[in-house]
N, C-alpha and C. Protein backbone atom coordinates (compact mmCIF):
# COMPACT_ATOMS: atom_id res chain seq x y z
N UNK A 1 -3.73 -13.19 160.28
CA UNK A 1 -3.38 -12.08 161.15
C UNK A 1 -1.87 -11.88 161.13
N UNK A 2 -1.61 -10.52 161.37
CA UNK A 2 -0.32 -10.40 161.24
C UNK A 2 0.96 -10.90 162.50
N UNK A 3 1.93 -11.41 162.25
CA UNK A 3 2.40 -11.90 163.55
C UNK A 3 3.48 -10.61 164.19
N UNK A 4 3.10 -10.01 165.23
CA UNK A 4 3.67 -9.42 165.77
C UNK A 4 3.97 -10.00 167.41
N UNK A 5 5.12 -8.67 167.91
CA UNK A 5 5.18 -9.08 169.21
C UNK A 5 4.72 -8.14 169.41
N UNK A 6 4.59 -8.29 171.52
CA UNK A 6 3.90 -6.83 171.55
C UNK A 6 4.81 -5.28 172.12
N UNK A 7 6.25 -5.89 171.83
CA UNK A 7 7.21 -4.96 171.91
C UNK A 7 7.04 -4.25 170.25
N UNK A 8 6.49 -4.73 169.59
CA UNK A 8 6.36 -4.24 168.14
C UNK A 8 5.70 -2.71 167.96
N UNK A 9 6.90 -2.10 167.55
CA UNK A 9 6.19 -0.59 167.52
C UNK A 9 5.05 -0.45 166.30
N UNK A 10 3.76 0.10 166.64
CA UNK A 10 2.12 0.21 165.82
C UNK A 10 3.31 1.52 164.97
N UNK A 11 2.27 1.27 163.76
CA UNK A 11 2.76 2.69 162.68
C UNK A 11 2.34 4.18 163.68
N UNK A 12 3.74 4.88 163.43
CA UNK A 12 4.06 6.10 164.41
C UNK A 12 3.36 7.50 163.27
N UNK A 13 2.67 6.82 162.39
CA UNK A 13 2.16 8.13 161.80
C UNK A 13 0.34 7.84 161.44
N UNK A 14 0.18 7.36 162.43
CA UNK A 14 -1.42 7.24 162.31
C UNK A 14 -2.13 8.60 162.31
N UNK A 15 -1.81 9.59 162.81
CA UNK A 15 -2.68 10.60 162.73
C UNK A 15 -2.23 11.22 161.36
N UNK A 16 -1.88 11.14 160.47
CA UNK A 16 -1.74 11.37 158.90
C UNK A 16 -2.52 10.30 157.86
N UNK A 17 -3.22 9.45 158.27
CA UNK A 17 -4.14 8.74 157.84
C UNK A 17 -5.47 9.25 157.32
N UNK A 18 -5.64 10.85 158.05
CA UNK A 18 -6.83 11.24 158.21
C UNK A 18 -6.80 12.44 157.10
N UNK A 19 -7.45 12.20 155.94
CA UNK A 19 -7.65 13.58 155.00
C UNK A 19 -9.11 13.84 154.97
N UNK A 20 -9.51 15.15 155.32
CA UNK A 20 -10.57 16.21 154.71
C UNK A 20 -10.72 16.67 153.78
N UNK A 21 -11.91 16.20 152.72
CA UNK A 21 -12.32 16.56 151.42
C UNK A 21 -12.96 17.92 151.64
N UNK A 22 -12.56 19.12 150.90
CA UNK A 22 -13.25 20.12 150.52
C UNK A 22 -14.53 19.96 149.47
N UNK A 23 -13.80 19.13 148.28
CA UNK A 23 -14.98 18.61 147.79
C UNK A 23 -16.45 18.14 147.97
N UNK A 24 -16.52 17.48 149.21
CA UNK A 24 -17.81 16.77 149.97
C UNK A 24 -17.82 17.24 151.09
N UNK A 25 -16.75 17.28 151.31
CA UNK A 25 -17.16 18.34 153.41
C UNK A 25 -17.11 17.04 153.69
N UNK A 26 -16.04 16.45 153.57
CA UNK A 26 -16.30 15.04 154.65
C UNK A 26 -14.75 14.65 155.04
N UNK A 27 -14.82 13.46 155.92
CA UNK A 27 -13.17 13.18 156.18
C UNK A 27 -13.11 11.22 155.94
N UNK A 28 -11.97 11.04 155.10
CA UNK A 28 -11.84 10.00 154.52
C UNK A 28 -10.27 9.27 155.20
N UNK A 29 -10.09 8.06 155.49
CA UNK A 29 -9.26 7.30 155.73
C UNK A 29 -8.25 6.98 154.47
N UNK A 30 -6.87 6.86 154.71
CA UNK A 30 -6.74 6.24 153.66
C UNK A 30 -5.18 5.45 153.95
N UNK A 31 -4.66 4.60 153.39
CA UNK A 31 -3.93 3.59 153.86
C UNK A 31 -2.68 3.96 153.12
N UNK A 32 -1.37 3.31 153.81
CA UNK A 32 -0.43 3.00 153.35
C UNK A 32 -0.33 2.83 151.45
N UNK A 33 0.32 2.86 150.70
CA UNK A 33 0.09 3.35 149.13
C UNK A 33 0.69 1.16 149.36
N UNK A 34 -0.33 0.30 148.55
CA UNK A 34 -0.45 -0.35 148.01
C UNK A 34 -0.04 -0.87 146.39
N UNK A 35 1.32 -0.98 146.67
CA UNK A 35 1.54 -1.23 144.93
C UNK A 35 1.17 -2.66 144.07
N UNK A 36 0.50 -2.57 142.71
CA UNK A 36 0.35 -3.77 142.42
C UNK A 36 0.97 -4.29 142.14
N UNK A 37 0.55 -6.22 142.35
CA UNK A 37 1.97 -7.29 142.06
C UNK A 37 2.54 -7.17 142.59
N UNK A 38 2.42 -6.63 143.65
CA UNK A 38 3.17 -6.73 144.91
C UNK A 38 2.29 -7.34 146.45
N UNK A 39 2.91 -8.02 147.16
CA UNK A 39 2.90 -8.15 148.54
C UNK A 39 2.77 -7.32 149.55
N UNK A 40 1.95 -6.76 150.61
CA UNK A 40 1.88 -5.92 150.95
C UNK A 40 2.25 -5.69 152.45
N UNK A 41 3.50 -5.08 152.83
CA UNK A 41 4.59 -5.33 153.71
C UNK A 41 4.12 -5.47 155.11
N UNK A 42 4.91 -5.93 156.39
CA UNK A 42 4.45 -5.60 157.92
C UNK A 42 3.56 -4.66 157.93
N UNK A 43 3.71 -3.37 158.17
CA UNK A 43 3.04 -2.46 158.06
C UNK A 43 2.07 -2.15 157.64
N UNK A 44 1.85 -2.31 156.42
CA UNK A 44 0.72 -2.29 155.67
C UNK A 44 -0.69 -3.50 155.88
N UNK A 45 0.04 -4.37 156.29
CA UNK A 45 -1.14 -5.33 157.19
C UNK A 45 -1.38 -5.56 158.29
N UNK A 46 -0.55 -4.34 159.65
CA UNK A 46 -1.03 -4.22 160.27
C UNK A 46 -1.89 -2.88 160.36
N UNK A 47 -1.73 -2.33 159.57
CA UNK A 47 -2.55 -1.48 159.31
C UNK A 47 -4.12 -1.72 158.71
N UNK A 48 -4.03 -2.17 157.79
CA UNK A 48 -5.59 -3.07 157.25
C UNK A 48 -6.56 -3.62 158.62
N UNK A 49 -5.41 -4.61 159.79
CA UNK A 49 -5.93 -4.75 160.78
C UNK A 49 -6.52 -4.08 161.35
N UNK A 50 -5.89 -2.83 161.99
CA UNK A 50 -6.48 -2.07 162.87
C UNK A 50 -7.57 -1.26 162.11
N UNK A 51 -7.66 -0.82 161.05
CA UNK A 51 -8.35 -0.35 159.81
C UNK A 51 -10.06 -1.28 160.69
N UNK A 52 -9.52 -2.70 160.25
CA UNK A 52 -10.69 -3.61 160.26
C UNK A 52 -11.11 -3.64 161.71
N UNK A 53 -10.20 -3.31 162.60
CA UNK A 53 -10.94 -2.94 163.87
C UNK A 53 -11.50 -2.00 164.53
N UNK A 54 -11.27 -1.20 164.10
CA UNK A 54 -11.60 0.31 163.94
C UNK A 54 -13.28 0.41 163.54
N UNK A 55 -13.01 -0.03 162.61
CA UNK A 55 -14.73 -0.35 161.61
C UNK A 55 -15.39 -1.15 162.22
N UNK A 56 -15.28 -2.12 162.45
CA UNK A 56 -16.14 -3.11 162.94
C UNK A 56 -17.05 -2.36 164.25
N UNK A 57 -16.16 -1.82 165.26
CA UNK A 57 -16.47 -1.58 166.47
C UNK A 57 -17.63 -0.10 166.36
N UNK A 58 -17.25 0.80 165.53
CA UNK A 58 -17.40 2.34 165.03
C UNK A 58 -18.97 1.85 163.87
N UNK A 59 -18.70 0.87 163.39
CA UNK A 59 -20.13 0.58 162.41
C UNK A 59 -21.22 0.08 163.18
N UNK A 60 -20.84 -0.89 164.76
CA UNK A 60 -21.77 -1.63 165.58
C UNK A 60 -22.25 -0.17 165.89
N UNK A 61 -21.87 0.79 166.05
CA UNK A 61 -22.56 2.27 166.85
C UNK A 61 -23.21 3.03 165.97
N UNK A 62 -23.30 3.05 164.74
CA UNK A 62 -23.57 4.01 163.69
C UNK A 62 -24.87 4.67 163.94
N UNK A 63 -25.32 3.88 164.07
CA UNK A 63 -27.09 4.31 164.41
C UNK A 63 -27.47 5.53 165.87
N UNK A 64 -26.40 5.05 166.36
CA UNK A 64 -26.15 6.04 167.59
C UNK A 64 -25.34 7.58 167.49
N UNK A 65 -24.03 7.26 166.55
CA UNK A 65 -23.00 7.80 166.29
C UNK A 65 -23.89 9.15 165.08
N UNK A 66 -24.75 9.14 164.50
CA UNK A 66 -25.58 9.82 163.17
C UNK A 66 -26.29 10.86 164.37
N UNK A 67 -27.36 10.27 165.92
CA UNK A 67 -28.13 10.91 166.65
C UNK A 67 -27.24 11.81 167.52
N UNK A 68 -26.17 11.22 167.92
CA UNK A 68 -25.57 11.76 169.60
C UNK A 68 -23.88 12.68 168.67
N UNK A 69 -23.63 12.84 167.58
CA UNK A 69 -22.68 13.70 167.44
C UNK A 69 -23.01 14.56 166.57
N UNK A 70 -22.98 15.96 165.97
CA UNK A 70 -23.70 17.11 165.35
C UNK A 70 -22.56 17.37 164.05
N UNK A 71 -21.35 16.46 163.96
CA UNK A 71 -20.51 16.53 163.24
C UNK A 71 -20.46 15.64 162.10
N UNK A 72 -21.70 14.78 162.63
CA UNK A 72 -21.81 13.95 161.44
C UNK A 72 -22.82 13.49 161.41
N UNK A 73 -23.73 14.38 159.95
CA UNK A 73 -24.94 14.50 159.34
C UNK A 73 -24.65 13.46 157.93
N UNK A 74 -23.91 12.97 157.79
CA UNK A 74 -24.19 11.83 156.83
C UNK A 74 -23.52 10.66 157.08
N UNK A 75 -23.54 9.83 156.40
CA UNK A 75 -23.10 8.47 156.82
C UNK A 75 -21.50 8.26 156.72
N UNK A 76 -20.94 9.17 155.69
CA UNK A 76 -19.60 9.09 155.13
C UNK A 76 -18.75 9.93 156.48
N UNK A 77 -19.15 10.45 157.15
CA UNK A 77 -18.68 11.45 158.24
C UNK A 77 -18.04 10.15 159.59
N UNK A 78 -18.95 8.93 159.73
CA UNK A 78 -18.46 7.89 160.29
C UNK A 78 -16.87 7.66 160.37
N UNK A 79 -16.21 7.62 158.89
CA UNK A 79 -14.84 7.92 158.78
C UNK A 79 -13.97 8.98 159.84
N UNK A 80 -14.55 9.56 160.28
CA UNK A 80 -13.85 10.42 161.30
C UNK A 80 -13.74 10.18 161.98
N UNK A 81 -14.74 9.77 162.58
CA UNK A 81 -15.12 8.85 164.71
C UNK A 81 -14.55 7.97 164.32
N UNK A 82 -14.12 7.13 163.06
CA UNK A 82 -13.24 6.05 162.91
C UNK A 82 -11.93 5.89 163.01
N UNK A 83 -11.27 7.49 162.46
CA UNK A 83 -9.97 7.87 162.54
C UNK A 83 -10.13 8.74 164.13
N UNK A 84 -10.33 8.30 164.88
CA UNK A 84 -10.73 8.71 165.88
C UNK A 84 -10.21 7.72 167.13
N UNK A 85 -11.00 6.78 166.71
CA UNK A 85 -11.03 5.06 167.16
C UNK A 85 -9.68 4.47 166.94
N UNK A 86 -9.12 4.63 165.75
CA UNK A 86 -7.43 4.58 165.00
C UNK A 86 -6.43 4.59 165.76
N UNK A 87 -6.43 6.39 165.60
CA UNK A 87 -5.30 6.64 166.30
C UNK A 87 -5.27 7.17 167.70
N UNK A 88 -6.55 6.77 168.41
CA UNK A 88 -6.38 7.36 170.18
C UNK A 88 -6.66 5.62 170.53
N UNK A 89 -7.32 5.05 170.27
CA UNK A 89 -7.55 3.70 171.19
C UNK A 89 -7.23 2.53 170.56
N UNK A 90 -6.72 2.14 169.92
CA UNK A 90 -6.03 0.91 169.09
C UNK A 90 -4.82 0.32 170.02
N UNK A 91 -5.07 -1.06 170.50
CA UNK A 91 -3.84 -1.27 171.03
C UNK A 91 -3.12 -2.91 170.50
N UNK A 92 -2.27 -3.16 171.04
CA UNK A 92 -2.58 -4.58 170.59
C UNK A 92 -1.26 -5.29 171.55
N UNK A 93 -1.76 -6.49 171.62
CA UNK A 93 -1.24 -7.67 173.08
C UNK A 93 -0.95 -8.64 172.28
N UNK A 94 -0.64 -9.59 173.14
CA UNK A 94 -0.21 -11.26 172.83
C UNK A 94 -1.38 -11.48 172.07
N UNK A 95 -2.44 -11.15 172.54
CA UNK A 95 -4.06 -11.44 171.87
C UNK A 95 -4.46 -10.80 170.75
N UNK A 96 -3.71 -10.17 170.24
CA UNK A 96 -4.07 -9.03 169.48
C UNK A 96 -4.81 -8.08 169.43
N UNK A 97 -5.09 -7.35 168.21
CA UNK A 97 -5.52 -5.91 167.95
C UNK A 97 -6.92 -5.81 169.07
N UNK A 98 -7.19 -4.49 170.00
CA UNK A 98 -7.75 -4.57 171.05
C UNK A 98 -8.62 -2.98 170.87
N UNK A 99 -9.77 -2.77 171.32
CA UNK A 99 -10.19 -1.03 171.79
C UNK A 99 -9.76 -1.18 173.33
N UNK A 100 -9.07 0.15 173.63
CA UNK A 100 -9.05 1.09 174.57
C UNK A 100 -10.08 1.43 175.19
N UNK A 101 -11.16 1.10 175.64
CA UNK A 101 -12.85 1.66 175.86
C UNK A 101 -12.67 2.94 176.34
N UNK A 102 -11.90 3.23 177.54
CA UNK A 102 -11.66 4.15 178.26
C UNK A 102 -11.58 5.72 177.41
N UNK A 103 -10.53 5.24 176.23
CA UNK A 103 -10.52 6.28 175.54
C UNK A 103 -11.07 6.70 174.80
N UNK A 104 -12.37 5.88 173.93
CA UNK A 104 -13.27 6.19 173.49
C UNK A 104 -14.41 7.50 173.28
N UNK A 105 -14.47 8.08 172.70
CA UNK A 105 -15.84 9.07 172.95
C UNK A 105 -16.44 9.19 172.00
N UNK A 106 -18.20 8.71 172.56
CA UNK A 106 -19.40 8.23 171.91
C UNK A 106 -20.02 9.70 171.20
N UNK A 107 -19.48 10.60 172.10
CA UNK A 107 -19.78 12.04 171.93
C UNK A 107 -18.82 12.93 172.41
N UNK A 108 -19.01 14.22 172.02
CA UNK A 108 -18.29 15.30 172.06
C UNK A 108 -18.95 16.52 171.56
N UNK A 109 -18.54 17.25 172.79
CA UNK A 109 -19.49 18.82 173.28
C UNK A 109 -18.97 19.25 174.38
N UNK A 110 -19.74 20.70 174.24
CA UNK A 110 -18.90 21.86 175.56
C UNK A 110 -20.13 21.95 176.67
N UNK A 111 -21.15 21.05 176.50
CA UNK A 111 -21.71 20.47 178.08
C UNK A 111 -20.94 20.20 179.26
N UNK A 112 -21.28 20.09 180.15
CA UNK A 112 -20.86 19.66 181.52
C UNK A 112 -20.62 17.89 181.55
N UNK A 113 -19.62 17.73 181.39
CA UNK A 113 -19.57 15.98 181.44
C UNK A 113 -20.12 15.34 182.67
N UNK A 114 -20.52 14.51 182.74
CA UNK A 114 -20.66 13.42 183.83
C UNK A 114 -19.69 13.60 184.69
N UNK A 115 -20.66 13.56 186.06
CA UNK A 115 -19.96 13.51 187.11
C UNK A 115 -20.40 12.44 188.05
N UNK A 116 -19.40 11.66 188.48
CA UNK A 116 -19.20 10.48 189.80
C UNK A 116 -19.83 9.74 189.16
N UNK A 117 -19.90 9.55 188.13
CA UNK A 117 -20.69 8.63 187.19
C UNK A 117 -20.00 6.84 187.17
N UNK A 118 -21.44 6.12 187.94
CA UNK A 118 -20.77 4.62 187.60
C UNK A 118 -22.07 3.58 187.60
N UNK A 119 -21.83 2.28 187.47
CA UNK A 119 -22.94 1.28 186.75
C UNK A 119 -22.39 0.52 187.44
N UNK A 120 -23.57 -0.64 187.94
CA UNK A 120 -23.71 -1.47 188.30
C UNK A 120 -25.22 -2.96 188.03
N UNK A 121 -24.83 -3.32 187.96
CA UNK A 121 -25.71 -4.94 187.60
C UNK A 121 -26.86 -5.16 188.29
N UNK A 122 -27.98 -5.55 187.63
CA UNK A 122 -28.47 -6.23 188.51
C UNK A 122 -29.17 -7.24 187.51
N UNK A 123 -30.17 -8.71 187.41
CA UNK A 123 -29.89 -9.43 186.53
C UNK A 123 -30.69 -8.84 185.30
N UNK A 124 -30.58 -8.70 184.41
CA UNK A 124 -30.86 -8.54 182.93
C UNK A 124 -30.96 -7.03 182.71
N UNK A 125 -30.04 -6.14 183.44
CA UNK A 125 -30.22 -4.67 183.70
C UNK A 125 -28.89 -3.86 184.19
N UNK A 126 -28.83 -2.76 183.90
CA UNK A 126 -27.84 -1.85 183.89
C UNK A 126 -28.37 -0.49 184.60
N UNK A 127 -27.71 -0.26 186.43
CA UNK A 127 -28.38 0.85 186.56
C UNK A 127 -27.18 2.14 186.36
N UNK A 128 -27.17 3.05 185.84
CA UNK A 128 -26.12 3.95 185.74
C UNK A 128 -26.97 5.12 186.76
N UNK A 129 -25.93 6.01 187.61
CA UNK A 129 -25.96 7.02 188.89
C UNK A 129 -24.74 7.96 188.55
N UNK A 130 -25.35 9.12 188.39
CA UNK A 130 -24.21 9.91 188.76
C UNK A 130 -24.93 11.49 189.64
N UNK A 131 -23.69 12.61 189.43
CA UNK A 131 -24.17 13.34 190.11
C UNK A 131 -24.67 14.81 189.30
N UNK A 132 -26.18 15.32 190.01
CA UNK A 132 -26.36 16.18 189.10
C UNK A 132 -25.58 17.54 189.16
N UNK A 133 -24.41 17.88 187.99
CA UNK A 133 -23.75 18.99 188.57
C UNK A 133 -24.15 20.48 187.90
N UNK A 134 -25.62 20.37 187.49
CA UNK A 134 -26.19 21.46 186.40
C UNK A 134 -26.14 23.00 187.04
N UNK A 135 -26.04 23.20 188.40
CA UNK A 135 -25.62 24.11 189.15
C UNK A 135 -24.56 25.11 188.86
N UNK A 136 -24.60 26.41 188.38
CA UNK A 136 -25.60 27.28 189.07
C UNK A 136 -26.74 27.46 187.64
N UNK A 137 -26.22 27.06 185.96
CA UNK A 137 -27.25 26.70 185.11
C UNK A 137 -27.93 25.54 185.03
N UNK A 138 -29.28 26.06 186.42
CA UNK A 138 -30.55 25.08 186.27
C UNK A 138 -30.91 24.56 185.09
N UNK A 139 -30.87 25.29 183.91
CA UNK A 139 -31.40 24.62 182.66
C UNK A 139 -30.76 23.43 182.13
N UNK A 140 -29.53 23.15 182.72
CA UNK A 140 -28.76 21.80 182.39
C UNK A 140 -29.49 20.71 183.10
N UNK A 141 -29.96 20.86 183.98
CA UNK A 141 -30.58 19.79 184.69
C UNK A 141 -31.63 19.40 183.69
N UNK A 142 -32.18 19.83 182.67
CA UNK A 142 -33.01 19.24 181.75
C UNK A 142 -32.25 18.57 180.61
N UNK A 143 -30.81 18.61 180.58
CA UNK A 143 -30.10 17.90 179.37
C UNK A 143 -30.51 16.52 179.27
N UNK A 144 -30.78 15.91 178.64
CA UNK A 144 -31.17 14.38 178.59
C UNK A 144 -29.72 13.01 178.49
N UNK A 145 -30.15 12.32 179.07
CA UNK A 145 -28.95 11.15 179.24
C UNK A 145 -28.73 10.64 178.16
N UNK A 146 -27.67 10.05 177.94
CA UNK A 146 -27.54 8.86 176.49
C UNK A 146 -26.68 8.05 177.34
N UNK A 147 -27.75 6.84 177.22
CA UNK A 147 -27.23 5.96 178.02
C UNK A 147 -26.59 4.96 177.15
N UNK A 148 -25.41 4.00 176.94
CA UNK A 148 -24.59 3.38 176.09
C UNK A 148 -24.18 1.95 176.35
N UNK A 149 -24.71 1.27 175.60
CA UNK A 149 -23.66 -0.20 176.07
C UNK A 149 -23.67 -1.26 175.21
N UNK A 150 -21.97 -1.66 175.13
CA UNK A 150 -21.53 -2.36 174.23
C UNK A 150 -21.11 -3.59 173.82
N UNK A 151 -21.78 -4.52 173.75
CA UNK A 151 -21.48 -5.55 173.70
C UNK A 151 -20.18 -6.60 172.49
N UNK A 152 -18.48 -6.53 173.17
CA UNK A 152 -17.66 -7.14 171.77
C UNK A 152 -17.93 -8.24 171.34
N UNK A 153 -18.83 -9.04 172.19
CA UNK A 153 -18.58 -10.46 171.80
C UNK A 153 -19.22 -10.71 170.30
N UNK A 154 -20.66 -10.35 171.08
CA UNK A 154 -21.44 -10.06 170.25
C UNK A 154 -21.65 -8.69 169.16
N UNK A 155 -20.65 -8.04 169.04
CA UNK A 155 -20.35 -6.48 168.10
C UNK A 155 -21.92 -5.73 168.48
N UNK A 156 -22.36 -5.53 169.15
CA UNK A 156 -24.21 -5.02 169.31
C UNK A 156 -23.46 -3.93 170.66
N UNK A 157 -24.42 -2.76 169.70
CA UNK A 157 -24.42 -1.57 170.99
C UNK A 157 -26.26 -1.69 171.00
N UNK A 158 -26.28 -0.88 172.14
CA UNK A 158 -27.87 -0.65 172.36
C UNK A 158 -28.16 0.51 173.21
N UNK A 159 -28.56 1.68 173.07
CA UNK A 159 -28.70 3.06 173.53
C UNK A 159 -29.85 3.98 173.91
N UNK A 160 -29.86 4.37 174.51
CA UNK A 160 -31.46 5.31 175.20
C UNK A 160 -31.01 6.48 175.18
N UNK A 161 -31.62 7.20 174.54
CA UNK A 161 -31.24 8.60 174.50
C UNK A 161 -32.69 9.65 175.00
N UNK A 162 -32.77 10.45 175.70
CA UNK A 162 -33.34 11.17 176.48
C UNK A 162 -34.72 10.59 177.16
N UNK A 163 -34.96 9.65 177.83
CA UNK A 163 -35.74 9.26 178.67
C UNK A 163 -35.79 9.71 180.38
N UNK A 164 -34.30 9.91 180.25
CA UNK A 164 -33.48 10.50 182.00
C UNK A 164 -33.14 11.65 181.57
N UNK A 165 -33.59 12.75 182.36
CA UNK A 165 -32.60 13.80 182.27
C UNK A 165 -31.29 13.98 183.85
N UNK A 166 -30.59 14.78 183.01
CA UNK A 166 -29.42 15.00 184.43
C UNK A 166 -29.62 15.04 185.64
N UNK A 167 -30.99 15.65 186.09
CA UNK A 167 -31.69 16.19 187.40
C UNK A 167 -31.79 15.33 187.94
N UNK A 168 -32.19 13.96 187.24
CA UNK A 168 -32.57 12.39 187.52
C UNK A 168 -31.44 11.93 188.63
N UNK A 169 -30.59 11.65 188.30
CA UNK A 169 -29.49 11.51 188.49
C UNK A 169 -29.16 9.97 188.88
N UNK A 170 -29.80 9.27 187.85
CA UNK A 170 -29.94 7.92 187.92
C UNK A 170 -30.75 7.35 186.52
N UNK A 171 -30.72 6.12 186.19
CA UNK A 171 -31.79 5.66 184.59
C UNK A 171 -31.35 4.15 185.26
N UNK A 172 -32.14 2.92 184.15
CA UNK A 172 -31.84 1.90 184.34
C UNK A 172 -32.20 1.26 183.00
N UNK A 173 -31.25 0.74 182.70
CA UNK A 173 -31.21 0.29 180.91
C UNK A 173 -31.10 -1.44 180.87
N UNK A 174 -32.19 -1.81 180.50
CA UNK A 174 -32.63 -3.49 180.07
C UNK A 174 -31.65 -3.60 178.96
N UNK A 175 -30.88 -4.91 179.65
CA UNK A 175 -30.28 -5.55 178.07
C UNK A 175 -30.01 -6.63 178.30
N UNK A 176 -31.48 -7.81 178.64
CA UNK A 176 -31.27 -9.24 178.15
C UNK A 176 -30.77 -9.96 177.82
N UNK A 177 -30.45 -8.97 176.30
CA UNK A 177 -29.63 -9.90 175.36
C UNK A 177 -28.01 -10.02 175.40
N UNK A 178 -27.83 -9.16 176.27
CA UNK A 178 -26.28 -9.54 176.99
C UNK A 178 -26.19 -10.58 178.60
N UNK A 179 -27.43 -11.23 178.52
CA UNK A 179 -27.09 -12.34 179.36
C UNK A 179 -25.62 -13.02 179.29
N UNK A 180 -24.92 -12.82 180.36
CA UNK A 180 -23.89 -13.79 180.08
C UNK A 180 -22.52 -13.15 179.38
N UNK A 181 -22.50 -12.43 179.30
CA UNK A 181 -21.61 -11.24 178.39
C UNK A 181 -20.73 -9.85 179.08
N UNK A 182 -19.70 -10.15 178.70
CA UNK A 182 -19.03 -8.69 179.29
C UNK A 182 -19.45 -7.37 178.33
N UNK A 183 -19.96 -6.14 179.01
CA UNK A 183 -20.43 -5.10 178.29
C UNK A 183 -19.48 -4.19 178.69
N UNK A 184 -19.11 -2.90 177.62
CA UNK A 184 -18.37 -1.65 177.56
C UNK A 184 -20.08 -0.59 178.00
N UNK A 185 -19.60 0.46 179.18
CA UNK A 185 -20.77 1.32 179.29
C UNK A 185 -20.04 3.24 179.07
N UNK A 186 -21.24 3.61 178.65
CA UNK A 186 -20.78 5.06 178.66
C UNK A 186 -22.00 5.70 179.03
N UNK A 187 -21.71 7.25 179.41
CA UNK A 187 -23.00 8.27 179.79
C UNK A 187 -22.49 9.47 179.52
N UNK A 188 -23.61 10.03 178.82
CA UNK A 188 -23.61 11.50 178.47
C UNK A 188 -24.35 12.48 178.41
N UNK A 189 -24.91 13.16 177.98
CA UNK A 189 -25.51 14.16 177.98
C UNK A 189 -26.10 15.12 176.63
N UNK A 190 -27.13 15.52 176.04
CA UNK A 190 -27.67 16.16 175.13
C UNK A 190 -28.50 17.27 175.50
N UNK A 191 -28.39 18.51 175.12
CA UNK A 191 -29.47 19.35 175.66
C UNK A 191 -30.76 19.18 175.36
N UNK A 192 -31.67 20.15 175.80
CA UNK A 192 -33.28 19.63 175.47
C UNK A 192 -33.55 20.04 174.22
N UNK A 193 -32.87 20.66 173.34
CA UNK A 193 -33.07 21.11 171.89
C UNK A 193 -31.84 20.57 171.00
N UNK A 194 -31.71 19.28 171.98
CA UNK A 194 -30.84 18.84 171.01
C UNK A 194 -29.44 19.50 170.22
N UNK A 195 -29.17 20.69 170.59
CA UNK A 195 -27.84 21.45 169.86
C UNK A 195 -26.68 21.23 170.24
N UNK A 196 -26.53 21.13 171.73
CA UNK A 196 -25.29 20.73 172.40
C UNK A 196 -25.08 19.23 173.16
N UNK A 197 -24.14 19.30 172.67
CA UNK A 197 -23.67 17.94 173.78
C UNK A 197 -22.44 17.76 174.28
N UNK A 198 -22.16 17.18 175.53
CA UNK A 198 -21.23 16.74 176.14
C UNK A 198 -20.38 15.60 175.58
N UNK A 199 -19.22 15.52 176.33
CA UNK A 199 -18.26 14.75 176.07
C UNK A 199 -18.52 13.21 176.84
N UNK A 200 -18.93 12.46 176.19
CA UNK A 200 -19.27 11.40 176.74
C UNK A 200 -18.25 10.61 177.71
N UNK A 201 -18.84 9.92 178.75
CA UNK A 201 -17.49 9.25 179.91
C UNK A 201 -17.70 7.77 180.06
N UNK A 202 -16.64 7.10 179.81
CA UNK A 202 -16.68 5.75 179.67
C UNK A 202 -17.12 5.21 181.68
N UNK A 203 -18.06 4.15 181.89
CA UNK A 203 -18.55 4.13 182.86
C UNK A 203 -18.35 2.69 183.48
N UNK A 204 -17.63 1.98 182.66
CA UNK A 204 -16.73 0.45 183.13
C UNK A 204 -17.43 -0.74 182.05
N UNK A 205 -16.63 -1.52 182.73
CA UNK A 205 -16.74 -2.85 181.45
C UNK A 205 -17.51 -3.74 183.55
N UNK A 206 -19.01 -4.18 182.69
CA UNK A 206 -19.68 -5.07 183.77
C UNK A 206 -19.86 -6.41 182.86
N UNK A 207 -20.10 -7.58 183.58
CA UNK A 207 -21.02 -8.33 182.95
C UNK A 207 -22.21 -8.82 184.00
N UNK A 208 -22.88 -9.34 182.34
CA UNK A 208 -24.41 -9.32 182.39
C UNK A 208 -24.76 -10.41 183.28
N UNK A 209 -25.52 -10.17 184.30
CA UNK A 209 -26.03 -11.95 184.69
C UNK A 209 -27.56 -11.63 184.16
């Protein structure tokens, strides 16, 4: 790992990382220029870092990230929500390279976001509550929930997508397998035909009993 402090300024041109192929219709990452036979400077390995953190966290979701965003119909499109992950939530401490959860978004759409939206525990379960604000378009009250949660220790997300709709204004999501574990949560929203979606809202870091 690279040794930094955490007065150490992160590379100030991360959002130039990000190129769009006309060729494929897709958006690709790409790094600091690597010369061979050569060593590859501060920078350039803290960059690889965050690169590798970026991915790790953005690949545990993929399976989610393909259903709940309309921007990315193939697998190579991941690269975006990755340069995404990059340059808005990357931080890094005494502990090193870290996600931002807060800043995160699982999704993105011109839905009505979550409102008063929060989670709380109970043992091997996650109940998320918020408020239904589909008013004065009743038909939002049929948008369906995507319910989210992330486990770092263990890199495992696990997700429910339209079982609750908004009207509900409540769901409760089993996850066992985070006995014992601090989880990242989010909630959002999908319409009933699936076309639109909301901007997903980070809903706190609980742990599991």
């Amino acid at each position: 790992m690279s040794q930094l402090s955490e007065n150490t300024a992160l590379p100030n041109n991360r959002s130039n990382v990000v190129e769009y192929s006309s060729y494929d219709n897709t958006y690709h990452l790409r790094s600091f220029l690597l010369r061979k036979n050569r060593e590859p400077n501060a920078f350039q390995l803290v960059q690889q870092e965050m690169f590798s953190k970026a991915a790790e966290f953005v690949l545990s979701l993929s399976s989610l990230l393909l259903l709940s965003n309309r921007t990315i119909s193939q697998t190579a499109h991941l690269s975006f929500v990755m340069s995404y992950v990059y340059t808005k939530a990357i931080t890094y401490s005494s502990k090193g390279f870290s996600i931002n959860y807060p800043r995160v978004l699982i999704s993105h759409g011109n839905l009505p976001t979550a409102e008063k939206a929060v989670t709380k525990t109970s043992p091997g379960c996650i109940s998320f509550s918020w408020t239904n604000n589909a008013s004065p378009d009743l038909t939002r009250g049929f948008d369906k929930a995507i319910l989210v949660v992330y486990c770092e220790a263990l890199n495992k997300c696990i997700h429910i997508i339209g079982e609750t709709r908004r009207r509900d204004e409540e769901a409760l999501l089993e996850v066992p397998q985070f006995h014992g574990y601090e989880v990242q949560t989010w909630l959002s929203f999908i319409s009933a035909d699936k076309r639109n979606l909301a901007d997903s809202m980070h809903t706190g870091a609980l742990f599991i009993t």
